[in-house]
C-alpha atoms as a PDB file:
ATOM      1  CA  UNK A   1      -6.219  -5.686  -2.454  1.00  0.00           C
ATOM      2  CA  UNK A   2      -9.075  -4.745  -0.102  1.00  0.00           C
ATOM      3  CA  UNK A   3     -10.453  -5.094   2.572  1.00  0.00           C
ATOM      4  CA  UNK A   4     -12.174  -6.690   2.330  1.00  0.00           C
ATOM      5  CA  UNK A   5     -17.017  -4.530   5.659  1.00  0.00           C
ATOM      6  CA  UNK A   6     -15.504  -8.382   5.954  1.00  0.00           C
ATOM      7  CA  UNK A   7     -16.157 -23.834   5.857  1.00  0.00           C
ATOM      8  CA  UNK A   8     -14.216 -26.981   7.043  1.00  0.00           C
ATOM      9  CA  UNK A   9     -17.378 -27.889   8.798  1.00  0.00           C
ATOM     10  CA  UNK A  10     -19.795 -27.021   6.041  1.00  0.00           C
ATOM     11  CA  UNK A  11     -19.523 -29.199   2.551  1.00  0.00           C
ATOM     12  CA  UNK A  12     -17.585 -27.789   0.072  1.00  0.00           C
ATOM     13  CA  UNK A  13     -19.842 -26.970  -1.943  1.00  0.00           C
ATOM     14  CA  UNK A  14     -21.410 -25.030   0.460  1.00  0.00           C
ATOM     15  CA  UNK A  15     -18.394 -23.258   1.845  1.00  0.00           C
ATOM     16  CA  UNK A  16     -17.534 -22.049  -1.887  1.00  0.00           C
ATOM     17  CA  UNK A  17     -21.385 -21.066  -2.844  1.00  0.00           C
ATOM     18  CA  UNK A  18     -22.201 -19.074   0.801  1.00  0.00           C
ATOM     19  CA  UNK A  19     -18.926 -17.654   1.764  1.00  0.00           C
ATOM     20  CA  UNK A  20     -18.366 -16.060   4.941  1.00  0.00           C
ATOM     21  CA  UNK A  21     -18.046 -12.615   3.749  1.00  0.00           C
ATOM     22  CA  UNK A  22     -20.931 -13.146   1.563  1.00  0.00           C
ATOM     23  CA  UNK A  23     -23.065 -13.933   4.828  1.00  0.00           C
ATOM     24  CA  UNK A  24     -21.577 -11.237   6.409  1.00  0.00           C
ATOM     25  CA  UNK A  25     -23.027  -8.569   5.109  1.00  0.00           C
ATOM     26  CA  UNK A  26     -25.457 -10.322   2.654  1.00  0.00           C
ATOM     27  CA  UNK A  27     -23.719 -10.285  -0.338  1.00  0.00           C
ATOM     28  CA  UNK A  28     -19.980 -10.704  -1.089  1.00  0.00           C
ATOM     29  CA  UNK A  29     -18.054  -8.057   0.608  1.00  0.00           C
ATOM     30  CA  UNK A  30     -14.072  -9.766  -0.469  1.00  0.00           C
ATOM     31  CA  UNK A  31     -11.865  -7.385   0.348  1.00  0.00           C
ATOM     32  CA  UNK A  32      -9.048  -8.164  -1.136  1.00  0.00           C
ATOM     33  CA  UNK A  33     -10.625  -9.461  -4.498  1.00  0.00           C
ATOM     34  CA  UNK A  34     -12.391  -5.928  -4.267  1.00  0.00           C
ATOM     35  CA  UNK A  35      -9.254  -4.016  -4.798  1.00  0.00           C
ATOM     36  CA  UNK A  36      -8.573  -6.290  -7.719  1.00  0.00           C
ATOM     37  CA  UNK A  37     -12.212  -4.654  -8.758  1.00  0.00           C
ATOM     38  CA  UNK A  38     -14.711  -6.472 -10.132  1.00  0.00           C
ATOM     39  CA  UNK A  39     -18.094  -4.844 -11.058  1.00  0.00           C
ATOM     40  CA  UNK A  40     -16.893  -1.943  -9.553  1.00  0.00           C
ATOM     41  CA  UNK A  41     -18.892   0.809  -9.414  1.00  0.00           C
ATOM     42  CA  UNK A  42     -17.731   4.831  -9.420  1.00  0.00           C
ATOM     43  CA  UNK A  43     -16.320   5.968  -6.299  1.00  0.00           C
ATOM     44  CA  UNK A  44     -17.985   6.866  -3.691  1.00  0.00           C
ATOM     45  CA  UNK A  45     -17.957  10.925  -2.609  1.00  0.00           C
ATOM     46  CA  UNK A  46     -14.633  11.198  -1.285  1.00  0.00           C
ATOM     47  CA  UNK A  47     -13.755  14.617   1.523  1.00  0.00           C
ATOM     48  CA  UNK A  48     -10.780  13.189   2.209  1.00  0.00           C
ATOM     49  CA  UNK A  49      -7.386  11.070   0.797  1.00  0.00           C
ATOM     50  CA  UNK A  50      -8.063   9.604  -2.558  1.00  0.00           C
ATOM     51  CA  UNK A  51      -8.720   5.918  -3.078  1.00  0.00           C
ATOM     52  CA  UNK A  52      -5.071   4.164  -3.546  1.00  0.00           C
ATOM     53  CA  UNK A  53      -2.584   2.152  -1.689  1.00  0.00           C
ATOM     54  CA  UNK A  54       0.898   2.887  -0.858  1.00  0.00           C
ATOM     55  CA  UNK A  55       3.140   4.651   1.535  1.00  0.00           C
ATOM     56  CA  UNK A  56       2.084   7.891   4.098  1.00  0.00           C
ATOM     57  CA  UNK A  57       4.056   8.649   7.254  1.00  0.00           C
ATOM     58  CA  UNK A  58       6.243   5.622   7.235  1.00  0.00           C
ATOM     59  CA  UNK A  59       3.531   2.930   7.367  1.00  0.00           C
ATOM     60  CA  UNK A  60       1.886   1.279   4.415  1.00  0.00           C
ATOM     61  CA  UNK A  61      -2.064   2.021   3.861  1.00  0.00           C
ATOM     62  CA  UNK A  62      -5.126   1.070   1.825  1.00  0.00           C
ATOM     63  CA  UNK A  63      -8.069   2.742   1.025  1.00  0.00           C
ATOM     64  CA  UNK A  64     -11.115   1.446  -1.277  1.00  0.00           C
ATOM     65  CA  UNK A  65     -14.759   2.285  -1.924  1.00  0.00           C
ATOM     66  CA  UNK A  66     -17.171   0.266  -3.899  1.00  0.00           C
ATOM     67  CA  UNK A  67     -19.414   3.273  -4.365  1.00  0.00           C
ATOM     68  CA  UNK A  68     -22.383   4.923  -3.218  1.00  0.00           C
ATOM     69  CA  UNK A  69     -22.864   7.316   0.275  1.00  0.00           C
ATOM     70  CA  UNK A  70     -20.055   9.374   1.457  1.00  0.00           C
ATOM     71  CA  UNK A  71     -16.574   8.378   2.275  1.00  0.00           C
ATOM     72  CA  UNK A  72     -13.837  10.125   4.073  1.00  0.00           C
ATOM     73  CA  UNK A  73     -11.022   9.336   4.607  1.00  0.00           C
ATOM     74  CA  UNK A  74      -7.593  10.751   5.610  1.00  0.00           C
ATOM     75  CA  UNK A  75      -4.135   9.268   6.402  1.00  0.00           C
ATOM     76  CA  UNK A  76      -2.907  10.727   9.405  1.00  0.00           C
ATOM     77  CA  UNK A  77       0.873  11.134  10.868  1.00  0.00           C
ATOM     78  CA  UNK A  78       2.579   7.614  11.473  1.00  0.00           C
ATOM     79  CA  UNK A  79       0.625   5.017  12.105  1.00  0.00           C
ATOM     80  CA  UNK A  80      -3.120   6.848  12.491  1.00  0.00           C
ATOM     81  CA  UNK A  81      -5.875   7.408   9.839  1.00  0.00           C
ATOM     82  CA  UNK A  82      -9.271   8.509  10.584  1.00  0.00           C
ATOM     83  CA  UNK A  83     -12.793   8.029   8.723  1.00  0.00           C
ATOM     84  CA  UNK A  84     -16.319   9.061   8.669  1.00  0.00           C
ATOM     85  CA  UNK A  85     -18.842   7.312   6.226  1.00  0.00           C
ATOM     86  CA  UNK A  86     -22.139   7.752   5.175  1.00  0.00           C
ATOM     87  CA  UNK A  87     -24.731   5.409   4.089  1.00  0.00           C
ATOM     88  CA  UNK A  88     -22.029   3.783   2.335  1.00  0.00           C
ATOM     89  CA  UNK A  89     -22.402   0.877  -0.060  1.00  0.00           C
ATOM     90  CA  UNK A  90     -18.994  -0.408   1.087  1.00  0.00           C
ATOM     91  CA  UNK A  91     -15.609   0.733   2.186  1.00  0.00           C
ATOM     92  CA  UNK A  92     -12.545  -0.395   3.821  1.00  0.00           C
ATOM     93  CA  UNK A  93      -9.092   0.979   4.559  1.00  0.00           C
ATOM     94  CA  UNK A  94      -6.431   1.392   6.890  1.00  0.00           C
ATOM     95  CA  UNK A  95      -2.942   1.264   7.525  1.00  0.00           C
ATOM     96  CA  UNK A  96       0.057  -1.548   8.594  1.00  0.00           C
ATOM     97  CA  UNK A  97       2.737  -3.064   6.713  1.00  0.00           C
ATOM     98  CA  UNK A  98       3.649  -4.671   3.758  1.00  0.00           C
ATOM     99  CA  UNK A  99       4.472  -7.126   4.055  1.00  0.00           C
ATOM    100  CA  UNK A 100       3.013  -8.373   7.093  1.00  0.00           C
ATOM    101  CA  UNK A 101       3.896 -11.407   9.377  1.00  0.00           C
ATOM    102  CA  UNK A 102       4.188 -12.608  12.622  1.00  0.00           C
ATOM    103  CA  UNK A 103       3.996  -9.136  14.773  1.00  0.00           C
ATOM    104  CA  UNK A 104       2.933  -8.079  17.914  1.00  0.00           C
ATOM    105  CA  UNK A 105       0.683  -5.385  16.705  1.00  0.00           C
ATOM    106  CA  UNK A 106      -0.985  -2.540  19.266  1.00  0.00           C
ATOM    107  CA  UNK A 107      -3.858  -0.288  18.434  1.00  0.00           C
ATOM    108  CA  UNK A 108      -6.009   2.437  19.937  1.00  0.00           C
ATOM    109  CA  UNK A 109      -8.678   4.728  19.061  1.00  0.00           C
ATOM    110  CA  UNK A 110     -12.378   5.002  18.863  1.00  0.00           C
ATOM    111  CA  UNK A 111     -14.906   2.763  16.170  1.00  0.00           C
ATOM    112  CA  UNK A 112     -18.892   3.649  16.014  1.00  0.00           C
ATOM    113  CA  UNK A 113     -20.052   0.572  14.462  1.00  0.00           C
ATOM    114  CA  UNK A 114     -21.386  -1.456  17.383  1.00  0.00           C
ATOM    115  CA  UNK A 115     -24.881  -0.219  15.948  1.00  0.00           C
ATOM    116  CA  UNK A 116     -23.802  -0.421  12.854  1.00  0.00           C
ATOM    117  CA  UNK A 117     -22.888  -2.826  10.256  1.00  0.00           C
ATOM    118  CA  UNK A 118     -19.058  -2.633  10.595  1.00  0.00           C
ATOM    119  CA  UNK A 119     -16.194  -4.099  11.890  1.00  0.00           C
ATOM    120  CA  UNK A 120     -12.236  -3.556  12.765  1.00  0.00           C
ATOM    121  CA  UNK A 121      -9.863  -6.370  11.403  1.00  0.00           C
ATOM    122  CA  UNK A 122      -6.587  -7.053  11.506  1.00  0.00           C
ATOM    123  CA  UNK A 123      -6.521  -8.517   7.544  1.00  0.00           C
ATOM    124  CA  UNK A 124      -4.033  -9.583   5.507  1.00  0.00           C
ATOM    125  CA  UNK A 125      -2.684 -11.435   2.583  1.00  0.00           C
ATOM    126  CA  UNK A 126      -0.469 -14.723   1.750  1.00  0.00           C
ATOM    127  CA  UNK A 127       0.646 -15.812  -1.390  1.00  0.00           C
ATOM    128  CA  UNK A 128       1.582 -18.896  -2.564  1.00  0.00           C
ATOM    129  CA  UNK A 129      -0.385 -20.805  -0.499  1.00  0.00           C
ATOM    130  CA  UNK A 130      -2.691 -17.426  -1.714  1.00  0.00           C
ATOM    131  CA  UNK A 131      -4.662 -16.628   0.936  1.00  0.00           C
ATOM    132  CA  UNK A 132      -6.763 -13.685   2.548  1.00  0.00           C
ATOM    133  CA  UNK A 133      -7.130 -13.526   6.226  1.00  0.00           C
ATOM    134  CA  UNK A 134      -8.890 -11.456   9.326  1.00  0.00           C
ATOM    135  CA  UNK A 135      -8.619 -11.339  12.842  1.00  0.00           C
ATOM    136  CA  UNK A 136     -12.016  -9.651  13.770  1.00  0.00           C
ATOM    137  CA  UNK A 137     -11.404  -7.446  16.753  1.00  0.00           C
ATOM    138  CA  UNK A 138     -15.234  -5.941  16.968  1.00  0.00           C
ATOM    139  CA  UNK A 139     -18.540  -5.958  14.388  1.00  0.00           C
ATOM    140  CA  UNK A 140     -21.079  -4.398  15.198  1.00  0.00           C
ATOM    141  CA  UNK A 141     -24.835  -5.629  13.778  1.00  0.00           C
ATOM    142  CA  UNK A 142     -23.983  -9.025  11.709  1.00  0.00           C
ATOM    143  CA  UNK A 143     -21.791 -11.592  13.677  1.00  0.00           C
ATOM    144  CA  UNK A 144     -19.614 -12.716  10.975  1.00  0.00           C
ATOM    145  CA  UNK A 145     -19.389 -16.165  12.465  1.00  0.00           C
ATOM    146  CA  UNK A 146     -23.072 -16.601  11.939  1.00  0.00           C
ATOM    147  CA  UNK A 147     -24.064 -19.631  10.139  1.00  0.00           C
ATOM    148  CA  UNK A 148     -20.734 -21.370   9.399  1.00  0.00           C
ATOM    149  CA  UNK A 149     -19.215 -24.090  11.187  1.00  0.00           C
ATOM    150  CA  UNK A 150     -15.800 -23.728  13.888  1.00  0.00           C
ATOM    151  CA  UNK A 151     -13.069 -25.440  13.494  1.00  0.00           C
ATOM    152  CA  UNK A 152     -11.273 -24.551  16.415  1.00  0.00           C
ATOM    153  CA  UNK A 153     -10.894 -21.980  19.497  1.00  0.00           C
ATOM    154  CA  UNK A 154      -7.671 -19.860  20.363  1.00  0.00           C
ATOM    155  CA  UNK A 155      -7.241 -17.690  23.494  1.00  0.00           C
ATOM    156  CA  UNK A 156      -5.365 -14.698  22.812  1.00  0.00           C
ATOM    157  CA  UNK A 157      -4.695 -11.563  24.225  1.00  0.00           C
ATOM    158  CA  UNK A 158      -7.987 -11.707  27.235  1.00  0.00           C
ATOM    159  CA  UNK A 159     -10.134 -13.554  24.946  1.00  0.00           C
ATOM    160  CA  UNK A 160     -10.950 -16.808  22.841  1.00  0.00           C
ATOM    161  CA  UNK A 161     -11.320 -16.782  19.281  1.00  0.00           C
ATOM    162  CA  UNK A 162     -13.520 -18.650  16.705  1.00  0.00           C
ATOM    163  CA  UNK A 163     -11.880 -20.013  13.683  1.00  0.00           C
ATOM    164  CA  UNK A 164     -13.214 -20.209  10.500  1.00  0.00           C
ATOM    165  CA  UNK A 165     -12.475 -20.999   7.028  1.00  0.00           C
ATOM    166  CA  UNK A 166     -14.522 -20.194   3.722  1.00  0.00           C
ATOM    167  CA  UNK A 167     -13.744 -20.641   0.256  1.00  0.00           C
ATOM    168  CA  UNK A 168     -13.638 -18.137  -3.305  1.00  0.00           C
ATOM    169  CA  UNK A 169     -13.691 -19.952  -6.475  1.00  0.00           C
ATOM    170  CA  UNK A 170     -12.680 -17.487  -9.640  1.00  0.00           C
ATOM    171  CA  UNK A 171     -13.262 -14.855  -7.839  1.00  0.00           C
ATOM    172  CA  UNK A 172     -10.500 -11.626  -8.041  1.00  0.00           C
ATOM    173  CA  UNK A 173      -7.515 -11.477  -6.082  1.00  0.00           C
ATOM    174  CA  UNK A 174      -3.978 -10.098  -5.437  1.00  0.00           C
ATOM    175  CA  UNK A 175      -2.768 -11.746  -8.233  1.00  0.00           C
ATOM    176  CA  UNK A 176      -5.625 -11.708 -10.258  1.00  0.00           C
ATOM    177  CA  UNK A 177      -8.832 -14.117 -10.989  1.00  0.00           C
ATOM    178  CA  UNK A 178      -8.347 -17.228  -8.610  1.00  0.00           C
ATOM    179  CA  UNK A 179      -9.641 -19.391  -6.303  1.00  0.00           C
ATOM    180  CA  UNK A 180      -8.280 -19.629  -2.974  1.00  0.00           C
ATOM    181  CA  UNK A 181      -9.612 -20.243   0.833  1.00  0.00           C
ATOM    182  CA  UNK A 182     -10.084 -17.233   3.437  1.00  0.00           C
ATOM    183  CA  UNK A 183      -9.255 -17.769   7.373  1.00  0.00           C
ATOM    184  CA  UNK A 184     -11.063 -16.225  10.281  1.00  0.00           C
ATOM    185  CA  UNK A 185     -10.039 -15.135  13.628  1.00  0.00           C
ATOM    186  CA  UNK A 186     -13.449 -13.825  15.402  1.00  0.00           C
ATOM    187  CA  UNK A 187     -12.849 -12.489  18.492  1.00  0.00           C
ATOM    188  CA  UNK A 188     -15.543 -13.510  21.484  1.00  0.00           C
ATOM    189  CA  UNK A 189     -14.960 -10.168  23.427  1.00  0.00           C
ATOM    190  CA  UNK A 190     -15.205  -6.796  21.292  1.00  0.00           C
ATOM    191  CA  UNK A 191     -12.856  -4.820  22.277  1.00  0.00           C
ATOM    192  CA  UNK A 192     -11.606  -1.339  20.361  1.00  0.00           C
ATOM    193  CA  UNK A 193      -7.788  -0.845  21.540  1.00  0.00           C
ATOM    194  CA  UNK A 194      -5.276  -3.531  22.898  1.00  0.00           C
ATOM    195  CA  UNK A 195      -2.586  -6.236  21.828  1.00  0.00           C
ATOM    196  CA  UNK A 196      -2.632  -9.185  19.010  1.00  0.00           C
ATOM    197  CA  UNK A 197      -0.621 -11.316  19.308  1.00  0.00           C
ATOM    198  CA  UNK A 198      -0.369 -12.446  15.439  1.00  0.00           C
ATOM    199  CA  UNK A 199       2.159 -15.384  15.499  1.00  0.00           C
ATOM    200  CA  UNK A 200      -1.067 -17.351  18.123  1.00  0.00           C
ATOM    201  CA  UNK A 201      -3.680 -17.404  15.236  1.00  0.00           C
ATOM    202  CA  UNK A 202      -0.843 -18.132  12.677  1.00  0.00           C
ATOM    203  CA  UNK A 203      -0.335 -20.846  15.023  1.00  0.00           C
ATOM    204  CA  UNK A 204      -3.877 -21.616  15.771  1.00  0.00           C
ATOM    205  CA  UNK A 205      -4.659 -21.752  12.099  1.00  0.00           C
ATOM    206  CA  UNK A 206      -1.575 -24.267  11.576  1.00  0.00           C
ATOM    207  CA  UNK A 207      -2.761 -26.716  14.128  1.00  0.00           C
ATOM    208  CA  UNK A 208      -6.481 -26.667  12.505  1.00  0.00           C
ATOM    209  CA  UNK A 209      -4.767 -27.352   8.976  1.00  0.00           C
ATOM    210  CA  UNK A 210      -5.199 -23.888   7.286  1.00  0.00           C
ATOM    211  CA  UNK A 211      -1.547 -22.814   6.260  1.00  0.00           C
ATOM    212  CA  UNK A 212      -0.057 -19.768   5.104  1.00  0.00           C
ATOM    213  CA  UNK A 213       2.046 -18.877   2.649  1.00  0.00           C
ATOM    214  CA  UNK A 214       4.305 -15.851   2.050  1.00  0.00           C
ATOM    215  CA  UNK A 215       2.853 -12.717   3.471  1.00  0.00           C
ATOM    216  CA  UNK A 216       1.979  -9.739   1.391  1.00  0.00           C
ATOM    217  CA  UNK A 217       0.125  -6.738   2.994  1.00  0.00           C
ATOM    218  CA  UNK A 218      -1.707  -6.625   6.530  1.00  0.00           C
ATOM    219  CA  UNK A 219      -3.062  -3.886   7.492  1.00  0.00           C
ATOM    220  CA  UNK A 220      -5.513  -2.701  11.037  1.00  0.00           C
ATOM    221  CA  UNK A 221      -8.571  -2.119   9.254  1.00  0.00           C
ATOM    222  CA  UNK A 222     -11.801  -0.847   9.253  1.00  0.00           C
ATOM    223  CA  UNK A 223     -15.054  -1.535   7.172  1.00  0.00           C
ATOM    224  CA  UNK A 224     -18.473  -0.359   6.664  1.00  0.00           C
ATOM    225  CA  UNK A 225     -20.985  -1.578   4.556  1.00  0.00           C
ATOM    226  CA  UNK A 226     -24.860  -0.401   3.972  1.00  0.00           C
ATOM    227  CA  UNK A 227     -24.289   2.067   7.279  1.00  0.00           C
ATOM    228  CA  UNK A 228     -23.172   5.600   8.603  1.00  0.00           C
ATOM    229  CA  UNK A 229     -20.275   5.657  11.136  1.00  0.00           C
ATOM    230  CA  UNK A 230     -16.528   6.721  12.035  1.00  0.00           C
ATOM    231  CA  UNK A 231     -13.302   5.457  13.042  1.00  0.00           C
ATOM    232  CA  UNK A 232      -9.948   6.925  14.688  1.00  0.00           C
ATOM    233  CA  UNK A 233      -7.341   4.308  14.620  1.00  0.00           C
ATOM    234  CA  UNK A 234      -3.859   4.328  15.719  1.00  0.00           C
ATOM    235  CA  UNK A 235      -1.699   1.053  15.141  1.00  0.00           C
ATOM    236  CA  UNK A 236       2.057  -0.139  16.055  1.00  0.00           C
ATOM    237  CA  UNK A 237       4.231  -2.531  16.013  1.00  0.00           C
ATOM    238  CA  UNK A 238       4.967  -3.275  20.087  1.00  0.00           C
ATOM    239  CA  UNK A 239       8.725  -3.439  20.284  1.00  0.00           C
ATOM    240  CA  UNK A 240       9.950  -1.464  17.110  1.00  0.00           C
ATOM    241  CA  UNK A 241      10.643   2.160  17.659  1.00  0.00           C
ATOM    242  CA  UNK A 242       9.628   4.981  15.242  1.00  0.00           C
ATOM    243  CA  UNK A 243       8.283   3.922  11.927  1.00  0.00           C
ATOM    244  CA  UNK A 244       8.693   0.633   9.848  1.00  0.00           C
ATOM    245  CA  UNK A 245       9.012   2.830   6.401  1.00  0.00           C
ATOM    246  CA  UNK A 246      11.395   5.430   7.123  1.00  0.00           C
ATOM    247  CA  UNK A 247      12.985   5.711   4.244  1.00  0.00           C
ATOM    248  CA  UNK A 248       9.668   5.065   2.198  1.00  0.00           C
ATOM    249  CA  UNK A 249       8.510   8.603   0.482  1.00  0.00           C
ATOM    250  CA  UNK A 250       4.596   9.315   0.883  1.00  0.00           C
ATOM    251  CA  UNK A 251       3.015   7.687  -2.301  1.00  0.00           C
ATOM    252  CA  UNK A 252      -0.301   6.560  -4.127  1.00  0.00           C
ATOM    253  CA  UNK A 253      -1.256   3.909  -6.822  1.00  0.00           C
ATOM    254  CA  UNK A 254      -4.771   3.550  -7.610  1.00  0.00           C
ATOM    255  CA  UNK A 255      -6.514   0.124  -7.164  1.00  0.00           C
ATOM    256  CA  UNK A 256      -6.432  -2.167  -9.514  1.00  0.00           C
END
């Protein structure tokens, strides 16, 4: 389940042969169907955590390399993590819940990647409808929403946000080999720290005809791919006191 560093108004065929992702960085970057690991290539140098997904300081977390460059990165106490990377071939990881849902989620913290070719996401995962999705806080060199067609506009949280919607066909997933339809949040005004509002692109999304179905993991993430950079990254829950995992022991499984 990965993150995946990172339509209606295209044809089909066109939205399932140049996905978004794909465009994003030049080549497929699929989080999610990354985790699920196809082609995948030995890890990249890890100083840090291990590659996995589980449980660490009451908050659920994901971590994934494709390989190549330098990668480190370490879950820190609650909801914090920190990374540095270096001429990566492509990484994501961070931490949230699982599953994840309607929240009001807060962050804070510092990201590198405006020069870079980066970005932080909120990103998640449905099932049944299966679906992966981002809410694109910041990216820093490619503009994700570049060469695809809107289907709608959302103001959230100080700023409006594109919506998008591409399409994987056979391609790896959370529950294995499928094909299934990715929605975009891209947010006009970068921004590295603040509120999101989750239920108004769940919303958004509705009204523009891109449903949901039951959530699995979401997590506050952040990608690199081809590039050198660092992240510090605090996220919560705005209303909920202490942890959403307390009773969840720190634990590890590897990717799949």
């Amino acid at each position: 389940m990965r993150l995946s560093l990172f339509l209606t108004g295209l044809t089909a065929t066109l939205a399932a042969a140049v996905p978004l992702d794909e465009q994003l960085f030049g080549r497929s970057v699929d989080l999610g169907s990354k985790l699920h690991g196809e082609e995948r290539r030995a890890p990249a140098t890890a100083k840090g955590d291990p590659e996995g997904n589980g449980f660490h300081s009451g908050y659920f977390y994901s971590y994934w390399s494709d390989g190549g460059g330098s990668v480190d990165y370490r879950n820190l106490v609650n909801g914090s993590y920190k990374a540095t990377w270096t001429n990566v071939g492509n990484w994501v990881g961070g931490k949230g819940w699982n599953p994840g849902g309607p929240k009001v989620v807060q962050y804070n913290g510092t990201w590198s990647g405006r020069n870079a070719n980066s970005y932080l996401a909120l990103y998640g995962w449905t099932k049944n409808s299966l679906i992966e999705y981002y809410i694109v806080e910041s990216f820093g060199t490619y503009n994700p929403s570049s060469g695809t067609a809107r289907l709608g506009t959302v103001n959230s949280d100080g700023s409006d946000y594109d919506i998008y919607r591409t399409q994987r066909v056979n391609q790896p997933s959370i529950v294995g080999r499928a094909t299934f339809y990715q929605f975009w949040s891209v947010r006009r005004n970068h921004r590295v720290g603040g509120t999101i509002t989750v239920a108004n692109h769940f919303a958004a999304w509705e009204k523009s005809n891109l449903k949901l179905g039951t959530h699995d993991y979401m997590i506050l993430a952040t990608e690199g791919y081809g590039s050198s950079g660092s992240s510090s990254i605090t996220v919560k829950e705005v209303g909920v006191e202490g942890v959403p995992y307390p009773n969840e022991p720190d634990s590890r499984r590897d990717n799949n």
